[in-house]
PDB file of N, CA and C in Angstrom:
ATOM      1  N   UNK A   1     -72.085-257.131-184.542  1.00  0.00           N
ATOM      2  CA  UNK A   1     -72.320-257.498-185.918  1.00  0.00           C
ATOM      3  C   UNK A   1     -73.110-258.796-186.012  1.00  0.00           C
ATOM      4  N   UNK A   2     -72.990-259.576-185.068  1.00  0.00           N
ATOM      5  CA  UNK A   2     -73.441-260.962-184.871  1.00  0.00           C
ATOM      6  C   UNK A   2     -75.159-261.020-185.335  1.00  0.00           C
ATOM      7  N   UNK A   3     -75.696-260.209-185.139  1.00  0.00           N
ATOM      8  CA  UNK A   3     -77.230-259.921-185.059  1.00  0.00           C
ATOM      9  C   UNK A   3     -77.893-259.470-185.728  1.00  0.00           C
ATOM     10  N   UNK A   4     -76.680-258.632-186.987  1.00  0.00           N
ATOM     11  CA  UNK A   4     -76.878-258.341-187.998  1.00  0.00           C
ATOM     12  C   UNK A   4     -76.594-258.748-189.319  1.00  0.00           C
ATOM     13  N   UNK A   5     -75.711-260.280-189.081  1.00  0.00           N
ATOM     14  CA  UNK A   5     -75.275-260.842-189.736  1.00  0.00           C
ATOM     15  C   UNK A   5     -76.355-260.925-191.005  1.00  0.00           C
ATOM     16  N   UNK A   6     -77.494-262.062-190.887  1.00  0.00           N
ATOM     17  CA  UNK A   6     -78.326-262.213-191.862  1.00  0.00           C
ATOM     18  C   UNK A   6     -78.678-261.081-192.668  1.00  0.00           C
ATOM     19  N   UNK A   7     -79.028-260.036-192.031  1.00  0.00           N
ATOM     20  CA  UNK A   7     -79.496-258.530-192.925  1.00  0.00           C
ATOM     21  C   UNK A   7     -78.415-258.129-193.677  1.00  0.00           C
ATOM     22  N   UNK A   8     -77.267-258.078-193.290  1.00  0.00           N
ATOM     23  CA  UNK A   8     -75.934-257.933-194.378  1.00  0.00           C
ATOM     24  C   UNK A   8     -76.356-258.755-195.219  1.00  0.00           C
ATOM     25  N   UNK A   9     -76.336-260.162-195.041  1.00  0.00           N
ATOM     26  CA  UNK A   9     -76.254-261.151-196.273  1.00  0.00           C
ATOM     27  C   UNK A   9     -77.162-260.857-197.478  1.00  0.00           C
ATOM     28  N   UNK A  10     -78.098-260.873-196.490  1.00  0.00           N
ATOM     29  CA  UNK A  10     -79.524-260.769-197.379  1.00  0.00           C
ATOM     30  C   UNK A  10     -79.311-259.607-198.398  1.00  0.00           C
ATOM     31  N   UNK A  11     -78.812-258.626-197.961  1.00  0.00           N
ATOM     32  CA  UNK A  11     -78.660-256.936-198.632  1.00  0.00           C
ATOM     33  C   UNK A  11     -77.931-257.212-199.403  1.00  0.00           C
ATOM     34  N   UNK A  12     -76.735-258.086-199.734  1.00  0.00           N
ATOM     35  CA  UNK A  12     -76.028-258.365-200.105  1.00  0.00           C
ATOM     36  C   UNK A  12     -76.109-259.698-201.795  1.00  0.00           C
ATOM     37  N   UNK A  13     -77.827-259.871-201.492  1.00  0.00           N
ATOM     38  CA  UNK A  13     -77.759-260.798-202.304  1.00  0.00           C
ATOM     39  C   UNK A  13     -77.918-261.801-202.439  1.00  0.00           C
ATOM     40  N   UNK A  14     -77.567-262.557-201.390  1.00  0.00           N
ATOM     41  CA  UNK A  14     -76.871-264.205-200.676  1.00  0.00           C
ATOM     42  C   UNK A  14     -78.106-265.044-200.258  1.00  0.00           C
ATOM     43  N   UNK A  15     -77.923-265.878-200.672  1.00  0.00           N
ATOM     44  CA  UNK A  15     -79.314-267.171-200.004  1.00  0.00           C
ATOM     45  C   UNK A  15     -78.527-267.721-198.857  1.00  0.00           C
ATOM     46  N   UNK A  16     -79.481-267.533-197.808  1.00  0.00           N
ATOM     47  CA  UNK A  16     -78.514-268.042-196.442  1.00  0.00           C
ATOM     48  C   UNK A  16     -79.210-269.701-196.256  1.00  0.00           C
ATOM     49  N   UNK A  17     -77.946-270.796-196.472  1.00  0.00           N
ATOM     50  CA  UNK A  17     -78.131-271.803-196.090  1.00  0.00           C
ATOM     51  C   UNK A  17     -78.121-271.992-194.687  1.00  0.00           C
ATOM     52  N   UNK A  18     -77.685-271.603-193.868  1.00  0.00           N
ATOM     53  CA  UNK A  18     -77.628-272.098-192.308  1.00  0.00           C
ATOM     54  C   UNK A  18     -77.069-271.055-191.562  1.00  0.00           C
ATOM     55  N   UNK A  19     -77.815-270.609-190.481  1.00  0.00           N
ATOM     56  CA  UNK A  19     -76.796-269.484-189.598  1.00  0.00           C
ATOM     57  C   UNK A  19     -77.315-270.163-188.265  1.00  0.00           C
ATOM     58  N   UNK A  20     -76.425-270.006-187.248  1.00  0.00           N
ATOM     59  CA  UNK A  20     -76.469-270.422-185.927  1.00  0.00           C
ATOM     60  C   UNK A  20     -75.819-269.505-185.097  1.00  0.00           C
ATOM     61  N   UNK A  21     -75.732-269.634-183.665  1.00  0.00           N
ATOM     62  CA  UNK A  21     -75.380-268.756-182.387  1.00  0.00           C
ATOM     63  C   UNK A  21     -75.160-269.998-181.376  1.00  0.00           C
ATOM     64  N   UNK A  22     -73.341-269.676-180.952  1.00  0.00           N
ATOM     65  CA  UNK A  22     -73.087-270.465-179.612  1.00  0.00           C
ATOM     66  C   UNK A  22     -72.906-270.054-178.678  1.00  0.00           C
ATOM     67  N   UNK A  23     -73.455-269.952-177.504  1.00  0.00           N
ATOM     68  CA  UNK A  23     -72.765-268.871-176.079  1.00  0.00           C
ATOM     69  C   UNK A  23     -71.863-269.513-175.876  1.00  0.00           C
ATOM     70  N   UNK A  24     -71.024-268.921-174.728  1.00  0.00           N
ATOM     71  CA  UNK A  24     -70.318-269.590-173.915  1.00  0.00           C
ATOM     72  C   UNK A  24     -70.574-268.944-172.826  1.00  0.00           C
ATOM     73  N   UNK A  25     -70.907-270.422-171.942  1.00  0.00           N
ATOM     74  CA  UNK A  25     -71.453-270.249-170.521  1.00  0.00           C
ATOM     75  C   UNK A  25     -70.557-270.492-169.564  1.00  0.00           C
ATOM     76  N   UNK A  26     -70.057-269.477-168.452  1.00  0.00           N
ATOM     77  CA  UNK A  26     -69.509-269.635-167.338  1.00  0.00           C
ATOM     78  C   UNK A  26     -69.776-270.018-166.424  1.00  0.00           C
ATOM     79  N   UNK A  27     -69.411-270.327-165.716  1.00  0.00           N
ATOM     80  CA  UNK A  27     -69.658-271.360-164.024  1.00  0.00           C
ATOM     81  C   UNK A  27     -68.985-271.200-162.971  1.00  0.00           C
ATOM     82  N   UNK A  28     -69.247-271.805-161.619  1.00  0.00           N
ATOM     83  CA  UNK A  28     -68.213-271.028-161.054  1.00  0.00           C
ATOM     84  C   UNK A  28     -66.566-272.303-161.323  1.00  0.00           C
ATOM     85  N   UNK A  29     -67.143-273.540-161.929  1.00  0.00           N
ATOM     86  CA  UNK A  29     -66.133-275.029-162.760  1.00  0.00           C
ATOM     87  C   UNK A  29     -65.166-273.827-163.746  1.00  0.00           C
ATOM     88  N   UNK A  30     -65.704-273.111-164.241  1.00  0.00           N
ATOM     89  CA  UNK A  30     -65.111-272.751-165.813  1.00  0.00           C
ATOM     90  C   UNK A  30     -64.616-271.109-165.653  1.00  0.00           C
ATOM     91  N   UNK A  31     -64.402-271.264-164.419  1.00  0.00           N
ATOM     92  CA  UNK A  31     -63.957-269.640-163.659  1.00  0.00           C
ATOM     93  C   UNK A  31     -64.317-268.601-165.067  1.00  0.00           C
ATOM     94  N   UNK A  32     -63.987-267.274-164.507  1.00  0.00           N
ATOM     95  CA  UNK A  32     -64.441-266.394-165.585  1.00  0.00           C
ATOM     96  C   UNK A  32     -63.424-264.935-166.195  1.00  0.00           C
ATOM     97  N   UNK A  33     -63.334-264.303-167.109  1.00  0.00           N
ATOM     98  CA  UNK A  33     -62.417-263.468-166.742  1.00  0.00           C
ATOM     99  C   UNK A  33     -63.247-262.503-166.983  1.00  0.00           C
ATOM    100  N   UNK A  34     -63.783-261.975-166.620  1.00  0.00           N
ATOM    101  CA  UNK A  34     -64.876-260.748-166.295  1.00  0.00           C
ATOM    102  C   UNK A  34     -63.795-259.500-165.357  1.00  0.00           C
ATOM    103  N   UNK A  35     -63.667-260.437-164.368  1.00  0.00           N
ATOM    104  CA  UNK A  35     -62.680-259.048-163.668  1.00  0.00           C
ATOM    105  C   UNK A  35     -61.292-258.741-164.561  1.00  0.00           C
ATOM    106  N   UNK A  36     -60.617-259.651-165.205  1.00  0.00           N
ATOM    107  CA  UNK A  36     -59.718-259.198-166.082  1.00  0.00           C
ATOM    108  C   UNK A  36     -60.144-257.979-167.119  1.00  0.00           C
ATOM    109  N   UNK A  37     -61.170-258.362-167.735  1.00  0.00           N
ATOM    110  CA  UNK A  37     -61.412-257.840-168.915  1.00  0.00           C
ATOM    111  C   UNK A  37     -61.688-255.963-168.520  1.00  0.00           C
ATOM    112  N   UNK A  38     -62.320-256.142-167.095  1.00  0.00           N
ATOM    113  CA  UNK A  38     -62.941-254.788-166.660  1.00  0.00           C
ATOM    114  C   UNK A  38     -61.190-254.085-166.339  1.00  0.00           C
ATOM    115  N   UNK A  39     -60.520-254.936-165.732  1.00  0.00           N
ATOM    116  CA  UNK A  39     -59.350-254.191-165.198  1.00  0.00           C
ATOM    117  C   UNK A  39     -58.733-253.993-166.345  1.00  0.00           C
ATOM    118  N   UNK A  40     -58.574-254.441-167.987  1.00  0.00           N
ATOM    119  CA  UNK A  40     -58.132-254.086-169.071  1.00  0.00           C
ATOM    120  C   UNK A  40     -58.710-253.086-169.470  1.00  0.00           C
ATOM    121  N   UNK A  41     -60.302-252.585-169.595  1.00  0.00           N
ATOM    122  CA  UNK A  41     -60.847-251.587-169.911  1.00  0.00           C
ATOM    123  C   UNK A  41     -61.037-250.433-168.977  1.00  0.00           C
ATOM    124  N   UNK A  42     -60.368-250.493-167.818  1.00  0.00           N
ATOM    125  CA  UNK A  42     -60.648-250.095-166.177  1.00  0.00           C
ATOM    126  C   UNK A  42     -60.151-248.081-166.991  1.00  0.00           C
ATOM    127  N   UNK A  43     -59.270-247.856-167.561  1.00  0.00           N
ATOM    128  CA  UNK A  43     -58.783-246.391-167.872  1.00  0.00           C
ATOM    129  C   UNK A  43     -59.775-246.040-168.924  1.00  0.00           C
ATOM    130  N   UNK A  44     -60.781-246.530-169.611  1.00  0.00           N
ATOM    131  CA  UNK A  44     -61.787-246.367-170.376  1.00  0.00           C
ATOM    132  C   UNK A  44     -63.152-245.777-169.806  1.00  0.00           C
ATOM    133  N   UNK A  45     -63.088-246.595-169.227  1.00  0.00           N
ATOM    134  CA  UNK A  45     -64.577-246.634-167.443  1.00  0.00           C
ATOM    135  C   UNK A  45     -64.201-245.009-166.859  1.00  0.00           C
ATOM    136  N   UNK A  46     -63.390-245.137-166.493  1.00  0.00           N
ATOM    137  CA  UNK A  46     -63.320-244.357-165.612  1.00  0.00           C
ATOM    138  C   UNK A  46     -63.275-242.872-166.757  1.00  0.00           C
ATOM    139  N   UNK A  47     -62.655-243.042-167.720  1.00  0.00           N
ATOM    140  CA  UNK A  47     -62.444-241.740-168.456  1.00  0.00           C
ATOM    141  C   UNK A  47     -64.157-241.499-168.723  1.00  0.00           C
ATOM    142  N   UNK A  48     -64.464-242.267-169.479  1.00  0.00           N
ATOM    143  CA  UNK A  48     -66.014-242.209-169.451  1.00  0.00           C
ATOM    144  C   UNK A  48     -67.050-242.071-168.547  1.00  0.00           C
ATOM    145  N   UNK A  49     -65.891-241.690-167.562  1.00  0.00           N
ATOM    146  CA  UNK A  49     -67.489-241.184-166.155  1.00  0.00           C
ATOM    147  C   UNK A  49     -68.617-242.790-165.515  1.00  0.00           C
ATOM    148  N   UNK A  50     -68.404-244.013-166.130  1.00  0.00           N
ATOM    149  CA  UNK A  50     -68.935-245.035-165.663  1.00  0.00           C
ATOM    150  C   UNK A  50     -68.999-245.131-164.264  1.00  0.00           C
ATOM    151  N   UNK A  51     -67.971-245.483-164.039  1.00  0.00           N
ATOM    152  CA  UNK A  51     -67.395-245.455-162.377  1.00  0.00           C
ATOM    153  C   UNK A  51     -66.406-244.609-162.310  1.00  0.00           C
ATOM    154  N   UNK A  52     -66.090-244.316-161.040  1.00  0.00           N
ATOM    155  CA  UNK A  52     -64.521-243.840-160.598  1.00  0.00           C
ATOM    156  C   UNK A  52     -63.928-245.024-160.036  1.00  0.00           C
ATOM    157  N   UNK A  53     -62.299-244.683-159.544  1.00  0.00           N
ATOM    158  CA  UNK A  53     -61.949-246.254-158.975  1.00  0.00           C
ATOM    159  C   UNK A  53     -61.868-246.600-157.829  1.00  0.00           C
ATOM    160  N   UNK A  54     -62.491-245.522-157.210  1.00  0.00           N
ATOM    161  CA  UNK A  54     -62.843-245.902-155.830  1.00  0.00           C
ATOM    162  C   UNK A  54     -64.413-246.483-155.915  1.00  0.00           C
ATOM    163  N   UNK A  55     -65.345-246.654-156.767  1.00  0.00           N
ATOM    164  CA  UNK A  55     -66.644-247.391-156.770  1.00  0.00           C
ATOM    165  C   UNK A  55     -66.431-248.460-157.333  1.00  0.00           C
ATOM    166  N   UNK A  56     -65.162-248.920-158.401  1.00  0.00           N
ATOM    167  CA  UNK A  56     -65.227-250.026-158.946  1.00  0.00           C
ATOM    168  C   UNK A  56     -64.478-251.001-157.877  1.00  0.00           C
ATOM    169  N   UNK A  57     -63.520-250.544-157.019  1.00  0.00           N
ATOM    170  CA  UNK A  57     -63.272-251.282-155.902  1.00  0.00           C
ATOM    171  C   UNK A  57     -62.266-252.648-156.608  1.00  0.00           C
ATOM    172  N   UNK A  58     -61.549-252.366-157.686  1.00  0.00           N
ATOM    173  CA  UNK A  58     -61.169-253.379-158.693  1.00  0.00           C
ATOM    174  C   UNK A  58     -60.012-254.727-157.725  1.00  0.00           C
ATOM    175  N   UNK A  59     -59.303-254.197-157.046  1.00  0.00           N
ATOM    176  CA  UNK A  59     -58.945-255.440-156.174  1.00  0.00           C
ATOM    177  C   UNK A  59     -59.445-256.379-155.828  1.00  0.00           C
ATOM    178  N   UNK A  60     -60.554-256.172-155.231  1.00  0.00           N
ATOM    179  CA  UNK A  60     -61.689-257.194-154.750  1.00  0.00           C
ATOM    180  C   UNK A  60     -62.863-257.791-156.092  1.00  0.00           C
ATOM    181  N   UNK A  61     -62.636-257.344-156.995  1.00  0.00           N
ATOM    182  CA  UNK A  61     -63.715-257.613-158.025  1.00  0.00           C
ATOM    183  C   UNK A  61     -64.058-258.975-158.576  1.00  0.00           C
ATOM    184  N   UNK A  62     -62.764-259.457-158.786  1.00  0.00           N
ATOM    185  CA  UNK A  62     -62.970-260.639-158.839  1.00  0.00           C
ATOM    186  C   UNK A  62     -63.858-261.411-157.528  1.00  0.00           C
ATOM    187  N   UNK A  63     -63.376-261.239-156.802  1.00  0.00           N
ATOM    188  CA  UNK A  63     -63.537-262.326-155.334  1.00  0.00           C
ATOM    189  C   UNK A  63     -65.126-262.053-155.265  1.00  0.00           C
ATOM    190  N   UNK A  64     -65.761-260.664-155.430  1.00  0.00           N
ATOM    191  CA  UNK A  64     -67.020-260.281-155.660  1.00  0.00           C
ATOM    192  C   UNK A  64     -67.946-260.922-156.523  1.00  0.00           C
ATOM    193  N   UNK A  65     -67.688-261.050-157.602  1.00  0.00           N
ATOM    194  CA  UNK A  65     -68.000-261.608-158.946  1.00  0.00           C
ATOM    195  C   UNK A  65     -68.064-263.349-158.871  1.00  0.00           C
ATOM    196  N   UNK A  66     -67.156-263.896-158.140  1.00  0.00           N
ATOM    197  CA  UNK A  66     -66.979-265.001-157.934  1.00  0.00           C
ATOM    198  C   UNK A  66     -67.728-265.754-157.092  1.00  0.00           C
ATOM    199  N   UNK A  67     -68.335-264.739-155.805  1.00  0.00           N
ATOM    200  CA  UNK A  67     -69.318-264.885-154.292  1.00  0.00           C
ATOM    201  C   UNK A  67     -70.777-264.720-155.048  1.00  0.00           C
ATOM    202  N   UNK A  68     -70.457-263.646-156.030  1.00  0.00           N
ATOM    203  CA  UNK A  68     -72.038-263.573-156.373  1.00  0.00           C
ATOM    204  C   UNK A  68     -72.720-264.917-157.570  1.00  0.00           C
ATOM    205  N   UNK A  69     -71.748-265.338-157.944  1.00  0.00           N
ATOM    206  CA  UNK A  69     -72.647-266.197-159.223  1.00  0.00           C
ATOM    207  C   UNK A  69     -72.634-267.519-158.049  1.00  0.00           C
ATOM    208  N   UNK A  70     -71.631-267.573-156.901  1.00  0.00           N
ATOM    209  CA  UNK A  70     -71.969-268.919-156.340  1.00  0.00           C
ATOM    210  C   UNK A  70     -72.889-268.608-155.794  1.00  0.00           C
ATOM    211  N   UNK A  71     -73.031-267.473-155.138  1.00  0.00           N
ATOM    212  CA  UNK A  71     -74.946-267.385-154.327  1.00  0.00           C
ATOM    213  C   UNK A  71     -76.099-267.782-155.649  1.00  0.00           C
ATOM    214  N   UNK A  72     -75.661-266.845-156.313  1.00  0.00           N
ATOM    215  CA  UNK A  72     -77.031-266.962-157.131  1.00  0.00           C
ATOM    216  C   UNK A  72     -76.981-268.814-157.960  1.00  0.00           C
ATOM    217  N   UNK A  73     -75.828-269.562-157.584  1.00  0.00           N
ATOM    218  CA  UNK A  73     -76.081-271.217-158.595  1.00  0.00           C
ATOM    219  C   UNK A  73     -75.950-270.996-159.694  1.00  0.00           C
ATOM    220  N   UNK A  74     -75.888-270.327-160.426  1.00  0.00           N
ATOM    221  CA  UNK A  74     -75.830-270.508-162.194  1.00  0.00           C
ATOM    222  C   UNK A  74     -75.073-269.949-162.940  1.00  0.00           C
ATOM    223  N   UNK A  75     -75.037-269.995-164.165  1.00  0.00           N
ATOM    224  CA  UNK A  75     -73.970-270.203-164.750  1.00  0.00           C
ATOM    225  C   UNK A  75     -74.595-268.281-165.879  1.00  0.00           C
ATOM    226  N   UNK A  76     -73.731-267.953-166.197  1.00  0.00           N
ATOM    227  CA  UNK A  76     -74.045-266.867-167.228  1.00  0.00           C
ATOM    228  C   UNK A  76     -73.533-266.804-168.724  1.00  0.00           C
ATOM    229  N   UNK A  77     -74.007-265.719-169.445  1.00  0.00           N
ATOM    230  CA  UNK A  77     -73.430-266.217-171.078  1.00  0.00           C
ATOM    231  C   UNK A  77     -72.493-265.274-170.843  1.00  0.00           C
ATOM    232  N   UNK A  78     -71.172-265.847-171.366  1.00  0.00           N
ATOM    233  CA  UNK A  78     -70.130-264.718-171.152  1.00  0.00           C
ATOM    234  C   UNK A  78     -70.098-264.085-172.706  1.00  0.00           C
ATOM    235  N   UNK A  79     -70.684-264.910-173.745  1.00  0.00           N
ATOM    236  CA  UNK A  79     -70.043-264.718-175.158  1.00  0.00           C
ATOM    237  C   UNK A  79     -70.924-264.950-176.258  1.00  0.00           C
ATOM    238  N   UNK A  80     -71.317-264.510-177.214  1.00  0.00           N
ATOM    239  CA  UNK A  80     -71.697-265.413-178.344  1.00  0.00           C
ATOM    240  C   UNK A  80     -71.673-265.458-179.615  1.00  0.00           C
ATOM    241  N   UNK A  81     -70.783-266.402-180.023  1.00  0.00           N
ATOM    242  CA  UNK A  81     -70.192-266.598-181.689  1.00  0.00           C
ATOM    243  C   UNK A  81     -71.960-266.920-182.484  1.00  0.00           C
ATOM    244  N   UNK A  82     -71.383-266.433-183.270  1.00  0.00           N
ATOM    245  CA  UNK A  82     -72.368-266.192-184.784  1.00  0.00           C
ATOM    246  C   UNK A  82     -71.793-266.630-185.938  1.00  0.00           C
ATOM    247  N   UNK A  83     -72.703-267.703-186.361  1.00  0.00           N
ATOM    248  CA  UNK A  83     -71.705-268.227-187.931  1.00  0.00           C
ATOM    249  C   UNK A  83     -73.085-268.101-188.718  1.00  0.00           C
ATOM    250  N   UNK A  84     -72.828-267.973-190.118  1.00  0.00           N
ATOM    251  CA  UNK A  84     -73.597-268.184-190.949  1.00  0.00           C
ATOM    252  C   UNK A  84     -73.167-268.032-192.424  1.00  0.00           C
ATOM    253  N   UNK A  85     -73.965-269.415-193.012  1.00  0.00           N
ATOM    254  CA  UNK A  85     -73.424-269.546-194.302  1.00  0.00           C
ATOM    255  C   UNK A  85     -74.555-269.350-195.583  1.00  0.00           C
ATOM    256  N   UNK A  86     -73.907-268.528-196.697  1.00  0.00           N
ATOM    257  CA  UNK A  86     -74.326-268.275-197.884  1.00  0.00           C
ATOM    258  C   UNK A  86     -73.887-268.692-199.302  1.00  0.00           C
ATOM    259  N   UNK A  87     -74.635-268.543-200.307  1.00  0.00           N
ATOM    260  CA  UNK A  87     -74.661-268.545-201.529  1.00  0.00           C
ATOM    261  C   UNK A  87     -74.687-267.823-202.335  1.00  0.00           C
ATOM    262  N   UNK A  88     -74.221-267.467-203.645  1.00  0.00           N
ATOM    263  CA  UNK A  88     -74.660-266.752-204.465  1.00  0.00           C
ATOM    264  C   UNK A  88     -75.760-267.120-205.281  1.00  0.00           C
ATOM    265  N   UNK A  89     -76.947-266.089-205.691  1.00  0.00           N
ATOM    266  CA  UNK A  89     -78.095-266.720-206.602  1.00  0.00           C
ATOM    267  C   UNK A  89     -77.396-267.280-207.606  1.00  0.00           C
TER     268      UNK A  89
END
């Protein structure tokens, strides 16, 4: 919805005083829950033919996930909030 925020407003009528976007960036400082989130959606994945759970290998996922952003140095967007504010004409 985040991306579509303004086009709602606008459709809606609204003079947009200010809209902005914050990521949130992970590191390997600001650990991540990426492997949580997959092992919460893990009976979804798999129902959906994504992976099976012998390719997602989910034990090790984390430790995977964790080796790869320290090889690669940087940090990724895990997230990003959307605010934006309106008026009525």
């Amino acid at each position: 919805m985040g991306m579509n925020l303004y086009s709602v407003f606008k459709q809606a009528g609204l003079s947009i005083t200010q809209i902005r976007a914050e990521a949130v960036l992970q590191t390997l400082e600001t650990g991540s829950d990426l492997a949580w989130v997959v092992q919460m959606m893990l009976p979804r994945i798999i129902k959906l033919g994504v992976v099976n759970q012998k390719e997602i290998e989910i034990d090790t996922l984390e430790e995977r996930l964790n080796s790869e952003r320290q090889n690669a140095n940087t940090v990724f967007v895990r997230d990003m909030a959307f605010g934006i504010w309106a008026t009525m004409h």
